[in-house]
N, C-alpha and C. Protein backbone atom coordinates (compact mmCIF):
# COMPACT_ATOMS: atom_id res chain seq x y z
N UNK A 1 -21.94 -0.92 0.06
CA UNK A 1 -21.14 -1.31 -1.09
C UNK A 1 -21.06 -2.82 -1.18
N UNK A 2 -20.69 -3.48 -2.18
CA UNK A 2 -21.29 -4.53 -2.62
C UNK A 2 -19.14 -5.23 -2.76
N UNK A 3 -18.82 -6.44 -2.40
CA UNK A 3 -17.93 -7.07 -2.75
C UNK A 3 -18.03 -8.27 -2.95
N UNK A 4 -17.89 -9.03 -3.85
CA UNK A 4 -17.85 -9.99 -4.24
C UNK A 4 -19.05 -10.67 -3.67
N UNK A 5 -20.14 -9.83 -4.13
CA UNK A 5 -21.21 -10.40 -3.74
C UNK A 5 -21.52 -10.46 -2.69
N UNK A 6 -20.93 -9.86 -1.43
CA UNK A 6 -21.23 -9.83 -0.13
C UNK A 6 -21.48 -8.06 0.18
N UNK A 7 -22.30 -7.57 0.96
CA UNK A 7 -22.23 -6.15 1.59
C UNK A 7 -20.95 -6.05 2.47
N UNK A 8 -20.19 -4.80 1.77
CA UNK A 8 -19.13 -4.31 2.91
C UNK A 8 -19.52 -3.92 3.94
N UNK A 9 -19.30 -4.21 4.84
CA UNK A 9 -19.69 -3.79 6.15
C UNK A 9 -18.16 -2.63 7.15
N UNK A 10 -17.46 -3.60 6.90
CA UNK A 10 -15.95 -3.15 7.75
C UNK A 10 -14.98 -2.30 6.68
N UNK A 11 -14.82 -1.26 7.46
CA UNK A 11 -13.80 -0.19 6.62
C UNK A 11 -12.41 0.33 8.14
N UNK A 12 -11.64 0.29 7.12
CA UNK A 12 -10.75 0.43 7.89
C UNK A 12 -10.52 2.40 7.73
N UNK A 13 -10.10 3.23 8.44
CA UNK A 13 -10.28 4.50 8.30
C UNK A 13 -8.49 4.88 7.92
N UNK A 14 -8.62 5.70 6.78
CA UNK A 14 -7.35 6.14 5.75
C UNK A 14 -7.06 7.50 5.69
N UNK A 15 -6.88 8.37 6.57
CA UNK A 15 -6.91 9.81 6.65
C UNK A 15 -8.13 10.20 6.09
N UNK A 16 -8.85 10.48 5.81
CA UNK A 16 -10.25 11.34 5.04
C UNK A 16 -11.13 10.08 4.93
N UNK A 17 -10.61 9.04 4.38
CA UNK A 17 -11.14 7.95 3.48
C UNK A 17 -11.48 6.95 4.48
N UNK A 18 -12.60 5.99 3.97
CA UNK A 18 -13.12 4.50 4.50
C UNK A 18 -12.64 4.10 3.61
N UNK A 19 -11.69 2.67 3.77
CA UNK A 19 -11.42 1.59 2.99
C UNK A 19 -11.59 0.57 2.99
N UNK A 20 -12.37 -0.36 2.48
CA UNK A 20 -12.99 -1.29 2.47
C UNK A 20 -11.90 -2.30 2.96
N UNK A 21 -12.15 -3.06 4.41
CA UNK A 21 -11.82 -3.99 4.88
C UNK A 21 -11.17 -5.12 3.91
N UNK A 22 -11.72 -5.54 3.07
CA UNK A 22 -11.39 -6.22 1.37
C UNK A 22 -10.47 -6.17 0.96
N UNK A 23 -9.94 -5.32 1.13
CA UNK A 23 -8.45 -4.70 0.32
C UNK A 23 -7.39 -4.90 1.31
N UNK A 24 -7.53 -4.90 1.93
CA UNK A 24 -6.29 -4.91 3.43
C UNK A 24 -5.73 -6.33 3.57
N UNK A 25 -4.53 -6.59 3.32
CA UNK A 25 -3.92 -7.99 2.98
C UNK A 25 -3.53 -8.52 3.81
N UNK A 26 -3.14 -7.56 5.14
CA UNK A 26 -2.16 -7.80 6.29
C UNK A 26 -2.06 -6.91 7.30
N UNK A 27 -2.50 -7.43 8.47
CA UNK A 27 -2.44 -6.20 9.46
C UNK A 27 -2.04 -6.80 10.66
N UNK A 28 -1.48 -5.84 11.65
CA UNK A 28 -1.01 -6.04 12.87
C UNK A 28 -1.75 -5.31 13.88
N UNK A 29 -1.44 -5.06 14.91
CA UNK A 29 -2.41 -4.64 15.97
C UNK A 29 -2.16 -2.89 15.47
N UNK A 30 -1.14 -2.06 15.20
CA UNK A 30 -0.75 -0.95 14.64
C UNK A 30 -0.40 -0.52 13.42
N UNK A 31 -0.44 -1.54 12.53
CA UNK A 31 -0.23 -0.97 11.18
C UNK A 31 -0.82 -2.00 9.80
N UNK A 32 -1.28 -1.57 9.03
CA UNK A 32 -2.11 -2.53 8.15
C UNK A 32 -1.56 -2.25 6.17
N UNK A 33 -1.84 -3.13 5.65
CA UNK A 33 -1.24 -2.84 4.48
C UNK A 33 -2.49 -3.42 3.43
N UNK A 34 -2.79 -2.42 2.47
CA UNK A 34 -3.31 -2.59 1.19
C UNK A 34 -3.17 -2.22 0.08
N UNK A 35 -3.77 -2.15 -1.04
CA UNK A 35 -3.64 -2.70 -2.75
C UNK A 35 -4.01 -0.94 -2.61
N UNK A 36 -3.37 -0.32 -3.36
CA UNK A 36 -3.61 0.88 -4.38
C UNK A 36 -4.75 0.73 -5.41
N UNK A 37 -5.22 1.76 -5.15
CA UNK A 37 -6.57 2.26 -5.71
C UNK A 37 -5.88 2.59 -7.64
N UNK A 38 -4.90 3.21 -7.33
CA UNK A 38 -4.69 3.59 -8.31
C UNK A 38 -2.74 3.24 -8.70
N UNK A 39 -2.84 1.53 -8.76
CA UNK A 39 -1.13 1.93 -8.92
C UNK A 39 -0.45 2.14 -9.88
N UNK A 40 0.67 2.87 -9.87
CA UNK A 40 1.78 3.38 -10.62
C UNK A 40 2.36 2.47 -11.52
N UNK A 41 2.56 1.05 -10.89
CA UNK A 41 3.48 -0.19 -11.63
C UNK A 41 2.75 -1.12 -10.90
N UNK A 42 2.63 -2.38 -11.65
CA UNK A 42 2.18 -3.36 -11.05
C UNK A 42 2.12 -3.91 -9.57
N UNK A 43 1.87 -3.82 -8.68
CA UNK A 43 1.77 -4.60 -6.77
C UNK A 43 2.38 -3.36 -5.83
N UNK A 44 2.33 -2.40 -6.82
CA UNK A 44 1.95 -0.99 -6.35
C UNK A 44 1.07 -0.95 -4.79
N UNK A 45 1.88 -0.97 -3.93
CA UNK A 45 0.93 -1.23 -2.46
C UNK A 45 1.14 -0.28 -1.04
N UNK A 46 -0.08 -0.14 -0.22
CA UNK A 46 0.66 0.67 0.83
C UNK A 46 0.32 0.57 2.18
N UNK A 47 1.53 1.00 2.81
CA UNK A 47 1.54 0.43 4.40
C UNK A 47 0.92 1.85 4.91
N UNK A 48 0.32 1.59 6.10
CA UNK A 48 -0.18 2.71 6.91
C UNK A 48 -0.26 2.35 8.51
N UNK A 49 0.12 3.26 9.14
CA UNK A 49 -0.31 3.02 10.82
C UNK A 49 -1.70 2.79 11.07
N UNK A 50 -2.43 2.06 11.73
CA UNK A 50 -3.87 1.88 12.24
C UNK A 50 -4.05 3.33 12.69
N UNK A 51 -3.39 3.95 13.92
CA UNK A 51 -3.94 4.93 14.29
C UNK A 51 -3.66 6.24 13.11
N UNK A 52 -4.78 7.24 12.63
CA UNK A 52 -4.45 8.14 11.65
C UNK A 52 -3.91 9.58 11.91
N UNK A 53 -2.50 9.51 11.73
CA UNK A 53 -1.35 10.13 11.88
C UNK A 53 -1.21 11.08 10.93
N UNK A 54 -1.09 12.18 10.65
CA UNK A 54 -0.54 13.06 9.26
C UNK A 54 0.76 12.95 9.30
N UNK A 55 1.77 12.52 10.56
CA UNK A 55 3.29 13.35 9.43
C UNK A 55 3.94 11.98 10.88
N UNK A 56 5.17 11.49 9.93
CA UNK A 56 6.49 10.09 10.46
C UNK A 56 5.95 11.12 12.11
N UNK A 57 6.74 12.01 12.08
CA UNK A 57 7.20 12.76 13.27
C UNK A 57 5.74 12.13 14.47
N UNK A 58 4.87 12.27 14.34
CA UNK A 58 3.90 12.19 15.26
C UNK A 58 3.45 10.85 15.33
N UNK A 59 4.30 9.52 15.11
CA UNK A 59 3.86 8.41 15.58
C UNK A 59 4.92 8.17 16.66
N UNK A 60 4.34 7.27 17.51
CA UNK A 60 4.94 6.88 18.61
C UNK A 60 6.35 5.40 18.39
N UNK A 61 7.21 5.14 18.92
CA UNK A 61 8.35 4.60 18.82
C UNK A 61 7.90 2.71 18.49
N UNK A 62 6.80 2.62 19.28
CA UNK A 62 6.28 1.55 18.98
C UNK A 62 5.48 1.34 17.17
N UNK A 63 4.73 2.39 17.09
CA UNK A 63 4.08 2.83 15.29
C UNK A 63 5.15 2.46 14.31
N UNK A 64 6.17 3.39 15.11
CA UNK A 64 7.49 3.47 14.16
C UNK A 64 8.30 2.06 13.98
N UNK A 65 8.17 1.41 14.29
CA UNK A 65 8.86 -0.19 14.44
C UNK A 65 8.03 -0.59 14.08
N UNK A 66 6.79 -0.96 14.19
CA UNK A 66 5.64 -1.99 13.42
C UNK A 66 5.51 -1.72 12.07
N UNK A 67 5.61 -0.40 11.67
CA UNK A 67 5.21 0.11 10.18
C UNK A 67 6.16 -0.57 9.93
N UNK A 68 7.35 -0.06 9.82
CA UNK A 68 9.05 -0.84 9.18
C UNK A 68 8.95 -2.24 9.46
N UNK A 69 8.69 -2.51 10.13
CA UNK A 69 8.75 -4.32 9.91
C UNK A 69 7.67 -4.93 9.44
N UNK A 70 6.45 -3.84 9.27
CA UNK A 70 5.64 -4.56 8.56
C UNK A 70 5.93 -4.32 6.78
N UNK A 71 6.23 -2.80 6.91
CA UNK A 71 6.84 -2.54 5.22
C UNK A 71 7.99 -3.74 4.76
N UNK A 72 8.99 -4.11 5.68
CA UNK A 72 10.05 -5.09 5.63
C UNK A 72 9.31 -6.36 5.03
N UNK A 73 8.27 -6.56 5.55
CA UNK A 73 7.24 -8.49 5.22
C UNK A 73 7.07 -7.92 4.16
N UNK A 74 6.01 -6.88 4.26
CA UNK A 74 5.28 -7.10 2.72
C UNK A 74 5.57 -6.81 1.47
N UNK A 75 7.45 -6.17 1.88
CA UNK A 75 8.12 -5.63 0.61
C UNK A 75 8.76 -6.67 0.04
N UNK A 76 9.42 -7.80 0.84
CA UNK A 76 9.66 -9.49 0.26
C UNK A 76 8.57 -10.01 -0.30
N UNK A 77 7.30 -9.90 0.16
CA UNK A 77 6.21 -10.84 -0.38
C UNK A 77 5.82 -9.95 -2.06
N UNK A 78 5.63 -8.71 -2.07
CA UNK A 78 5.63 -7.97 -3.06
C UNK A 78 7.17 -8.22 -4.67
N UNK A 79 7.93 -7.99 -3.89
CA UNK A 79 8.87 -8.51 -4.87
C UNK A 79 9.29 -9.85 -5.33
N UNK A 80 8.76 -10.96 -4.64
CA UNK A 80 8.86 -12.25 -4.87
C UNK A 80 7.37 -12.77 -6.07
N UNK A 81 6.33 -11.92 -5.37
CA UNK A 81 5.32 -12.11 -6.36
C UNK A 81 4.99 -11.29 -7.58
N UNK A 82 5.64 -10.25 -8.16
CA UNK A 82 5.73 -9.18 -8.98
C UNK A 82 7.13 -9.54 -10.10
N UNK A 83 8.37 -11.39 -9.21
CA UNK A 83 9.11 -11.11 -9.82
C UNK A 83 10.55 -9.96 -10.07
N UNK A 84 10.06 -8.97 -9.15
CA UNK A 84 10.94 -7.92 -9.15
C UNK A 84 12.55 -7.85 -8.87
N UNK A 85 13.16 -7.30 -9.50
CA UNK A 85 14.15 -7.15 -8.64
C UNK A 85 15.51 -5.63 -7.97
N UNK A 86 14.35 -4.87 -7.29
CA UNK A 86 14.18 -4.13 -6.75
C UNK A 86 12.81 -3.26 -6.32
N UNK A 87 13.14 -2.64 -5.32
CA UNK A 87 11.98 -2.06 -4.17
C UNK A 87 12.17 -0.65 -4.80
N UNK A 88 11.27 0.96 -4.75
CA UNK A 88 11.15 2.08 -4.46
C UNK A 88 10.00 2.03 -2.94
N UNK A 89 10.64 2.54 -2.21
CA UNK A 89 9.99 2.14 -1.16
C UNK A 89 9.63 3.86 -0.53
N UNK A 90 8.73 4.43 -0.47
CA UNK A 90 8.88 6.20 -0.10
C UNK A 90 7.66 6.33 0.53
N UNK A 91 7.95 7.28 1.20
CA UNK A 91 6.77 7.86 2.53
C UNK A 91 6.99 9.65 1.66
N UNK A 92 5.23 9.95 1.39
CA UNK A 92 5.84 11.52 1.15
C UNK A 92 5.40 11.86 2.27
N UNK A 93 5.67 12.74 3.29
CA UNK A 93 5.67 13.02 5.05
C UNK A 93 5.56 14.83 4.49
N UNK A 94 4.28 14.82 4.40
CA UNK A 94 3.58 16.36 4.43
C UNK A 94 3.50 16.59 2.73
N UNK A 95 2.03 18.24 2.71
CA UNK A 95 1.32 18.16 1.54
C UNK A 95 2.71 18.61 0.89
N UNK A 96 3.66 19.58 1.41
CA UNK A 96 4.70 19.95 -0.13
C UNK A 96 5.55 18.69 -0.40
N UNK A 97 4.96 17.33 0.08
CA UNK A 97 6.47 16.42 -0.40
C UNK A 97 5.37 15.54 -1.46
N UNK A 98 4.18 15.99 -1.36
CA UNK A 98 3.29 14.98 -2.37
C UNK A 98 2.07 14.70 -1.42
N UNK A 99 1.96 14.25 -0.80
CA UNK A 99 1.35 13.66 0.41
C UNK A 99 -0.45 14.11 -0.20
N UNK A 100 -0.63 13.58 -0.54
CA UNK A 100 -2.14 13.51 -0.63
C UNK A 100 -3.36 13.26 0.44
N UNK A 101 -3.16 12.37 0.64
CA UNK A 101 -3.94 11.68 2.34
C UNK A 101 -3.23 11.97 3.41
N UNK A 102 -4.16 12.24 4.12
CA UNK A 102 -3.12 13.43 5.40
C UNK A 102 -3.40 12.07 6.79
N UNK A 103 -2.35 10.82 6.12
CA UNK A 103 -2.39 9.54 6.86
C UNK A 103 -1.21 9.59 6.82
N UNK A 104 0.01 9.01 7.39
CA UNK A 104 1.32 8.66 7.40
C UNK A 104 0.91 7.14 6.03
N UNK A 105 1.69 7.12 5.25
CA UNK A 105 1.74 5.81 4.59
C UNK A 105 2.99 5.60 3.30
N UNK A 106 3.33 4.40 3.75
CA UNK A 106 4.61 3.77 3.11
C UNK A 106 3.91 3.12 1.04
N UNK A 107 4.55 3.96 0.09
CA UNK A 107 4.38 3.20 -1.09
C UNK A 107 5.93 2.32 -1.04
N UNK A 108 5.29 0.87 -1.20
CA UNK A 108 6.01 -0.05 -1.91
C UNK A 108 6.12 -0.28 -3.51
N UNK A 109 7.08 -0.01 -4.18
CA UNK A 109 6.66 -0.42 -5.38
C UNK A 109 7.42 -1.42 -6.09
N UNK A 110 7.27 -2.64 -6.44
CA UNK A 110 8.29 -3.60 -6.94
C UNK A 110 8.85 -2.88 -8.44
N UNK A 111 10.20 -3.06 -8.26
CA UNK A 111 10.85 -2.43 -9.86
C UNK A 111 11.56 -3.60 -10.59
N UNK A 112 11.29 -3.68 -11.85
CA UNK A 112 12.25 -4.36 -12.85
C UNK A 112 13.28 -3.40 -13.84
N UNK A 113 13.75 -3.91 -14.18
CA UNK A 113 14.62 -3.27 -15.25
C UNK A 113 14.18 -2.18 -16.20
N UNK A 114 13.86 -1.23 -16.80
CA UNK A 114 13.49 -0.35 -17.55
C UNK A 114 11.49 -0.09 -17.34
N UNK A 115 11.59 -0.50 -16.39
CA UNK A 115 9.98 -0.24 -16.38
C UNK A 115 9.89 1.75 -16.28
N UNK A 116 10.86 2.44 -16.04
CA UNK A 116 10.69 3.55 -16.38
C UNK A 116 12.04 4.02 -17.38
N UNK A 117 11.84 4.60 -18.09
CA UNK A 117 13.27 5.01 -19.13
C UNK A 117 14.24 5.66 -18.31
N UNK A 118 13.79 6.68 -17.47
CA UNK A 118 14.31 7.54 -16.88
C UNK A 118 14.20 6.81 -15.22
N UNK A 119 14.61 6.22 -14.63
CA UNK A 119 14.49 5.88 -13.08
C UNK A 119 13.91 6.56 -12.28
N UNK A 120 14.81 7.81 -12.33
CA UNK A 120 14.00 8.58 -11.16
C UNK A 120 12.84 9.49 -11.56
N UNK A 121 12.18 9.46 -12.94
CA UNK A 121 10.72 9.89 -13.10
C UNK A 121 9.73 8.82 -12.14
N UNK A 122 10.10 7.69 -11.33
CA UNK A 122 9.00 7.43 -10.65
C UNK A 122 8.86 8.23 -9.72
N UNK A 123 9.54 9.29 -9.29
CA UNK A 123 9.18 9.73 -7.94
C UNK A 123 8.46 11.00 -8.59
N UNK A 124 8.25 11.82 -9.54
CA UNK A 124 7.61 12.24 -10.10
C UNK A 124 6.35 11.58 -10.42
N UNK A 125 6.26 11.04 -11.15
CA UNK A 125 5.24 10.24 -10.54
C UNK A 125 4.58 9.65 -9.70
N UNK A 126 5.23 9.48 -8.27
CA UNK A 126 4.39 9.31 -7.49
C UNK A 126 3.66 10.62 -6.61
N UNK A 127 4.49 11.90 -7.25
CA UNK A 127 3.93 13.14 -6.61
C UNK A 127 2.77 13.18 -7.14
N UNK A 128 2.55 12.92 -8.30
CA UNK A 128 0.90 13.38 -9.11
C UNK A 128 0.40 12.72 -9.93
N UNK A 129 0.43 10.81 -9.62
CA UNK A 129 -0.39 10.22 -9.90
C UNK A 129 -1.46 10.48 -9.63
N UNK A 130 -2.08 10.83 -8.41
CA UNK A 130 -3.23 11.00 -7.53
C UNK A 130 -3.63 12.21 -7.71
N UNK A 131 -2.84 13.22 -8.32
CA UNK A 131 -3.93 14.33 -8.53
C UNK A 131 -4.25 14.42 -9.96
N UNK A 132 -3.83 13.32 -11.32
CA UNK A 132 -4.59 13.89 -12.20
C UNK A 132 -5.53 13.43 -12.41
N UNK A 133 -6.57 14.26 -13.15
CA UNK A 133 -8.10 14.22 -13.17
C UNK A 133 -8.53 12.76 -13.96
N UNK A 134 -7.88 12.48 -15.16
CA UNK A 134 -8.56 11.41 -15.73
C UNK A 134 -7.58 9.95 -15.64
N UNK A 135 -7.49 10.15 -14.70
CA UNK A 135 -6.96 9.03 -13.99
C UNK A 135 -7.63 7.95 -13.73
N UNK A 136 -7.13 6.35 -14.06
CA UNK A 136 -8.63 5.66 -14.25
C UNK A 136 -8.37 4.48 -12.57
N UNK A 137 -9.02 4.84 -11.48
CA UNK A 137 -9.39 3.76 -10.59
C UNK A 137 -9.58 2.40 -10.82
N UNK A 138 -9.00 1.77 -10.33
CA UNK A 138 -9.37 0.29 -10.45
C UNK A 138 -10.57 -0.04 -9.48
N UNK A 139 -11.69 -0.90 -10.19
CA UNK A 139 -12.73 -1.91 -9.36
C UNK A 139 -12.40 -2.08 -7.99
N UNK A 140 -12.95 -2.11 -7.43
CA UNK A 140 -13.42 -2.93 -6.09
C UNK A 140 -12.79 -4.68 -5.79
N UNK A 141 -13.53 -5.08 -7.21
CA UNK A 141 -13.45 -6.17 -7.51
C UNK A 141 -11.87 -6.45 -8.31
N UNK A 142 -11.25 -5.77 -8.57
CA UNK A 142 -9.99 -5.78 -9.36
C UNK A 142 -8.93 -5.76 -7.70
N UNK A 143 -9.11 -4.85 -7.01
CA UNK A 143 -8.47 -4.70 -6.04
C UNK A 143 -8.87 -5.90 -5.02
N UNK A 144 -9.95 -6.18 -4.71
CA UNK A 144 -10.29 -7.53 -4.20
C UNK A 144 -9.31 -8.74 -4.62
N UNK A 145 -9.54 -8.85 -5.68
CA UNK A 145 -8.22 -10.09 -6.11
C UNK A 145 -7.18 -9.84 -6.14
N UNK A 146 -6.78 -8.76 -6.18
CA UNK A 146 -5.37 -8.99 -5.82
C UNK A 146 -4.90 -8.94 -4.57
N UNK A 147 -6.10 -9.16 -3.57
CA UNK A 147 -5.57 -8.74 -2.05
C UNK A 147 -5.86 -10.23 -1.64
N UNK A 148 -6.82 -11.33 -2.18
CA UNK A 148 -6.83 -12.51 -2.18
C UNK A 148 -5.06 -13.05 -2.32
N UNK A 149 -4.75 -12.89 -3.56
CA UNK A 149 -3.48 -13.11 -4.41
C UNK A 149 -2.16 -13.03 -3.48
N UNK A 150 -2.44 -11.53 -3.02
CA UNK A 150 -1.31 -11.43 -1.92
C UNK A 150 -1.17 -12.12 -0.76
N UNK A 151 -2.84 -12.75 -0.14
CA UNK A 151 -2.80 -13.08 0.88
C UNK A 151 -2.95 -14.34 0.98
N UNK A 152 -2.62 -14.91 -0.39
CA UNK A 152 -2.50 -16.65 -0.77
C UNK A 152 -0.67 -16.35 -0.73
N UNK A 153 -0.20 -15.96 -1.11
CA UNK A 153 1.15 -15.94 -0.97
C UNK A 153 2.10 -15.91 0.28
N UNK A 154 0.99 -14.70 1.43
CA UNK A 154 1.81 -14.68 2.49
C UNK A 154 1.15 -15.99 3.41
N UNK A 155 0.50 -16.60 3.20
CA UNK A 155 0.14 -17.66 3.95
C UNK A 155 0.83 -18.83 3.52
N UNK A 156 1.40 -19.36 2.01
CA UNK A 156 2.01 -20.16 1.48
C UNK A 156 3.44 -19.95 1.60
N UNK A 157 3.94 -18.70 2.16
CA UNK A 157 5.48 -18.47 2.84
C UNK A 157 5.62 -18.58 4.37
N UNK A 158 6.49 -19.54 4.41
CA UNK A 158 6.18 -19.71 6.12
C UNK A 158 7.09 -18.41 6.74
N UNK A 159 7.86 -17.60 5.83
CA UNK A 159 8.75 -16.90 6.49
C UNK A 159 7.67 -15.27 6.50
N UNK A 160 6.57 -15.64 5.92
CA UNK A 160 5.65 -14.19 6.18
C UNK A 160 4.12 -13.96 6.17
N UNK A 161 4.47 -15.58 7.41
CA UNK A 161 2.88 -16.23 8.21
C UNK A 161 2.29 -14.92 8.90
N UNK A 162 0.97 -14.86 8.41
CA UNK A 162 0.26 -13.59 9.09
C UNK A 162 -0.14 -14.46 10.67
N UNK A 163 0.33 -13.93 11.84
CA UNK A 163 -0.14 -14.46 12.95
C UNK A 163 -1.46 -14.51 13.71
């Protein structure tokens, strides 16, 4: 696969899925965070454990603290750059809660004021964004820049220096 003119080489592994190294904005030795393939609302983003976990319950105490403090960074850097002012922040934890990718993973989503009429239709929506059919994917290259974008931001905040 081809990114920005370079061959992907490095994929990071997403329950079922390879994800192109490219997209991944921020990672720690156990948990890594990237750009939605397909998001809901604008900086629409998601945290995941490195090791591939299906359900909260089966990560270890250490997983469980890195995810949350990494969801904690990148949910300030997300709402500071989106403007937002508020988080939906949800894990669906197994296939009847939504759960599509059989990965443990945190959606961040920055919220403004009426971006849905109804509030809590986002969580409806986040059950079956991903399963309808003509649903349109974003580029490679669309998701590429915005993982640039994010990762010009957390380097220009000293309070969410990638180490």
């Amino acid at each position: 696969r081809m990114a920005g003119g370079k061959v992907v080489t490095e994929f990071i592994r997403f329950g079922h899925l390879k994800i192109p190294s490219t997209i991944s904005f921020y990672r720690t030795s156990l948990s890594f965070a990237f750009v939605n393939k397909s998001p809901i609302l604008p900086g629409h983003v998601l945290v995941s454990p490195v090791r591939p976990v299906e359900r909260l319950s089966g990560l270890t105490p250490d997983e469980v603290s890195d995810l949350f403090i990494t969801v904690q960074k990148v949910s300030g850097v997300m709402e500071k750059l989106h403007n937002a002012t508020a988080l939906t922040v949800s894990i669906q934890d197994g296939e009847e809660a939504g759960q599509s990718v059989k990965h443990v993973h945190v959606h961040i989503l920055p919220r403004k004021k009426g971006d849905f009429e109804n509030n809590d239709d986002i969580y409806t929506e986040l059950a079956t964004h991903d399963k309808v059919k003509e649903r349109k994917d974003r580029s490679l290259q669309e998701m590429e820049e915005e993982t640039i974008l994010i990762q010009n931001l957390i380097e220009s905040t000293n309070k969410y220096k990638i180490k």
